[in-house]
C-alpha atoms as a PDB file:
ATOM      1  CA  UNK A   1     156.130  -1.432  31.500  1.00  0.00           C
ATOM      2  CA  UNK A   2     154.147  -3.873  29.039  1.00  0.00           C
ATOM      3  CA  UNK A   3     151.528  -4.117  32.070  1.00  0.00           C
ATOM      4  CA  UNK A   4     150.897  -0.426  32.557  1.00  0.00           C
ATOM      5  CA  UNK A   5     150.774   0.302  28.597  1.00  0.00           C
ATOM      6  CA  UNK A   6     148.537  -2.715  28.347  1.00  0.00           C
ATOM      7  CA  UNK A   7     146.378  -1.454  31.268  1.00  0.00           C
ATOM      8  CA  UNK A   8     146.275   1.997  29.701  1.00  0.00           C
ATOM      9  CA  UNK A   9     145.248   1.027  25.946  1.00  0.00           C
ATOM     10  CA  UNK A  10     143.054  -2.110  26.269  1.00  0.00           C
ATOM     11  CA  UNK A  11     141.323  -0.990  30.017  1.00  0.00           C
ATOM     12  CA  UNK A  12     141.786  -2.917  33.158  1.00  0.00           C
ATOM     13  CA  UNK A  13     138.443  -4.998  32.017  1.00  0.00           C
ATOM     14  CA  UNK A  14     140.142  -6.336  28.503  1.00  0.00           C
ATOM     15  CA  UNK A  15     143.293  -6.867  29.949  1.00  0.00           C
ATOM     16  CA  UNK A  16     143.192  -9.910  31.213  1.00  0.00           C
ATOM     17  CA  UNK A  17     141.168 -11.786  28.294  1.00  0.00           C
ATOM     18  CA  UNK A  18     143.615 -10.264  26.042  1.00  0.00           C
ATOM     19  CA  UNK A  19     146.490 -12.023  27.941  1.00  0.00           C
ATOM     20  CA  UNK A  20     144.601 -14.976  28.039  1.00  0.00           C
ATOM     21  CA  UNK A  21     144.333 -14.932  24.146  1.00  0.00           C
ATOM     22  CA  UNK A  22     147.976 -13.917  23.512  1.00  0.00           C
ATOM     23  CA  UNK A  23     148.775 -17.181  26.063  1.00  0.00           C
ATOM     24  CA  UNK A  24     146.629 -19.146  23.739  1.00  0.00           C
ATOM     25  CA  UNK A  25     148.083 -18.025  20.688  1.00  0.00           C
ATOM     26  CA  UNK A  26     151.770 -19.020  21.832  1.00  0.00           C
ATOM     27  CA  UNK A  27     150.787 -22.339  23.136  1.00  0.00           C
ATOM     28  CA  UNK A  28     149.619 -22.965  19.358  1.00  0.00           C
ATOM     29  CA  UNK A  29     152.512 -21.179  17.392  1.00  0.00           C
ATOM     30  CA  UNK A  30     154.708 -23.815  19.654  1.00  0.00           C
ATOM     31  CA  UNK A  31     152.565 -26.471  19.476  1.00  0.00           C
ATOM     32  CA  UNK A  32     152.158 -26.094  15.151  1.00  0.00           C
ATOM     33  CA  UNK A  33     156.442 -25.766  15.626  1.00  0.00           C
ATOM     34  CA  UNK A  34     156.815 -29.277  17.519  1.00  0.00           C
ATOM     35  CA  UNK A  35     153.999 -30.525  14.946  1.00  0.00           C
ATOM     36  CA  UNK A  36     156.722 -28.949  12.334  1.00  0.00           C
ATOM     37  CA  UNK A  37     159.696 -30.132  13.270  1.00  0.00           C
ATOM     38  CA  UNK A  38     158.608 -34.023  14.246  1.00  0.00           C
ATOM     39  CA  UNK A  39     157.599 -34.131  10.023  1.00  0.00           C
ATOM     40  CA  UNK A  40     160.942 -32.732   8.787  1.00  0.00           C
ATOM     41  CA  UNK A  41     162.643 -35.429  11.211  1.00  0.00           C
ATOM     42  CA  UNK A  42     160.578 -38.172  10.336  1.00  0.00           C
ATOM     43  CA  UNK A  43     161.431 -36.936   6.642  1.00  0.00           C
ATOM     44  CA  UNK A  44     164.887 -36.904   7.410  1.00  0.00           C
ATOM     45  CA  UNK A  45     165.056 -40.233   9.103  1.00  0.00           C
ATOM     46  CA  UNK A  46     162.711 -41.945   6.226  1.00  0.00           C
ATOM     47  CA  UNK A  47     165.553 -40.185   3.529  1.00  0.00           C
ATOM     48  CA  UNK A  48     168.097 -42.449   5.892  1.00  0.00           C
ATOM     49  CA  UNK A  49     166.316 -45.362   5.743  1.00  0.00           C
ATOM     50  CA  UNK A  50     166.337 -45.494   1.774  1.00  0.00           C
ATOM     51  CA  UNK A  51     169.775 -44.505   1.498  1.00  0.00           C
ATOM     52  CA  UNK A  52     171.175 -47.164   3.603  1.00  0.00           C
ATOM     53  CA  UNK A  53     168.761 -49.562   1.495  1.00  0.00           C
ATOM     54  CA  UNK A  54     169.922 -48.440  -1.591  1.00  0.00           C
ATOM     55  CA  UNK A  55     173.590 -49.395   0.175  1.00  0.00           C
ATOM     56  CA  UNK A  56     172.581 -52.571   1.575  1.00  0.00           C
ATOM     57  CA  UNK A  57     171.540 -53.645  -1.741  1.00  0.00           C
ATOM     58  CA  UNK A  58     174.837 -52.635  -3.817  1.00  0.00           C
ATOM     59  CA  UNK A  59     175.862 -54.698  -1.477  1.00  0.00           C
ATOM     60  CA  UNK A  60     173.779 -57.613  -1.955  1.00  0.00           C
ATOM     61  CA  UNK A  61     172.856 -57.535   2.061  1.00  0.00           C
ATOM     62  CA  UNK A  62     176.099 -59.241   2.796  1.00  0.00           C
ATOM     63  CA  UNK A  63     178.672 -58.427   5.020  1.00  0.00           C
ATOM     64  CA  UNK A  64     176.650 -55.067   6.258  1.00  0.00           C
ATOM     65  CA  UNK A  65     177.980 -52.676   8.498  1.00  0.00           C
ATOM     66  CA  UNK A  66     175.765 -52.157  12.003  1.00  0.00           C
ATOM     67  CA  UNK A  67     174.327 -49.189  10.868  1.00  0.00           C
ATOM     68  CA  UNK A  68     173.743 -50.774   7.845  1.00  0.00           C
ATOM     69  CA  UNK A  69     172.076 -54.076   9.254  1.00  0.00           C
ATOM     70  CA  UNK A  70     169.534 -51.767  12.020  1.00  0.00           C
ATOM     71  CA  UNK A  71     168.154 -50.078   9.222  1.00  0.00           C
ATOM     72  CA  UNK A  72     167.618 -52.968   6.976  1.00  0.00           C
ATOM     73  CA  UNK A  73     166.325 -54.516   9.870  1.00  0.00           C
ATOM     74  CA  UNK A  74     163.933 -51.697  10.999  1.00  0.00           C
ATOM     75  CA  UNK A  75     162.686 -51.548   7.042  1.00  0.00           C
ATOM     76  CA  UNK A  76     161.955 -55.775   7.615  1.00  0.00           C
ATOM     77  CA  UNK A  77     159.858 -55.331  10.908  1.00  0.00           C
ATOM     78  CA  UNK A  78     158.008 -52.228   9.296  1.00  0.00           C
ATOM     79  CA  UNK A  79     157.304 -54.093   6.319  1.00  0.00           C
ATOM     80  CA  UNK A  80     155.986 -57.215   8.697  1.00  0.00           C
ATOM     81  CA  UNK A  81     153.935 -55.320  10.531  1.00  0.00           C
ATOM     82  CA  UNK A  82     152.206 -54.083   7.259  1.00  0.00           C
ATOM     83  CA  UNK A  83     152.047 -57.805   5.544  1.00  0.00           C
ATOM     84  CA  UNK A  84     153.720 -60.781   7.957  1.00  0.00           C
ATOM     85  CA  UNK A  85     154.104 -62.987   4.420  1.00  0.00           C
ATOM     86  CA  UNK A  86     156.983 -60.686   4.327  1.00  0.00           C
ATOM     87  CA  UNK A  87     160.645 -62.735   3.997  1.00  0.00           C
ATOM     88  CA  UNK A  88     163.191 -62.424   6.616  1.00  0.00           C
ATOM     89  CA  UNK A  89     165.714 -61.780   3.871  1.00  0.00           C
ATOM     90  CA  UNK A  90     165.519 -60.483   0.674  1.00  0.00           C
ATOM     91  CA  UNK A  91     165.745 -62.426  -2.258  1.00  0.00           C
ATOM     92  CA  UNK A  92     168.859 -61.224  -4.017  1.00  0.00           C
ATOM     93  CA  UNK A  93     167.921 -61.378  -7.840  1.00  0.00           C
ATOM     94  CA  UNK A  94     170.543 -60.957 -10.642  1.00  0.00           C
ATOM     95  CA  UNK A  95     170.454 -57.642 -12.348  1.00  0.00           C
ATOM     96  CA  UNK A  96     169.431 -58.104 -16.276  1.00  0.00           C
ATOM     97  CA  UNK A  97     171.263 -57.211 -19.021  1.00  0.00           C
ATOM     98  CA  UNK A  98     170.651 -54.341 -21.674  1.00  0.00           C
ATOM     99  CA  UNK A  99     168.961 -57.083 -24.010  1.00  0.00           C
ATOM    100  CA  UNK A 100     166.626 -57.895 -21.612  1.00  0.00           C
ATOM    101  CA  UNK A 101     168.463 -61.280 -20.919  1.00  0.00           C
ATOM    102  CA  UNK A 102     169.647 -62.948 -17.570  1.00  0.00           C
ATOM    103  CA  UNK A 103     173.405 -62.542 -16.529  1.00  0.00           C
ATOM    104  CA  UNK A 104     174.219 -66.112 -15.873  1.00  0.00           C
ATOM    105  CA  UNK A 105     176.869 -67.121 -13.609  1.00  0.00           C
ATOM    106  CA  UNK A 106     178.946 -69.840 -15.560  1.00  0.00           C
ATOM    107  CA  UNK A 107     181.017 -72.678 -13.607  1.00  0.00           C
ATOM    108  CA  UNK A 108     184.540 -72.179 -15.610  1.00  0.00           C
END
């Protein structure tokens, strides 16, 4: 049906450039959609990533659960790759007090 009505309104000579265009057209729509949806994941896993950081350090990177310890881990190799000086464990530094002074552990 779609044939014969394109036949009869674009001509039997623009027919089959205008399929080739609409052809075109779809392969970019889908390819802009994959192009789309890969960002919002990556988004979505990135939002992951700093959550379970934000965890692991509440937690002072200490008794971690798996999912926990792969993402701390995958932040540590990403952050190697951009400078290798990087530590293989966080340095866990005391939070300061509203006066601007160090909490200090005392041996009571």
């Amino acid at each position: 049906m779609i044939a014969i009505v394109g036949t009869i309104v674009l001509g039997p000579d623009k027919l089959p450039g205008a399929l080739r265009k609409i052809v075109q057209w779809k392969r970019k729509l889908s390819q802009m959609a994959q192009s789309v949806s890969a960002e919002v994941n990556e988004q979505l896993r990135v939002h992951e990533l700093h959550n379970n950081l934000k965890e692991a350090e509440k937690k002072g990177f200490e008794n971690l659960s798996p999912e926990l310890q792969r993402s701390v881990d995958e932040l540590y190799k990403a952050a190697n790759s951009v400078n290798p000086d990087t530590p293989a464990k966080p340095e866990i530094v005391e939070p300061q007090s509203k006066d601007g002074l160090e909490n200090k552990k005392t041996n009571d």
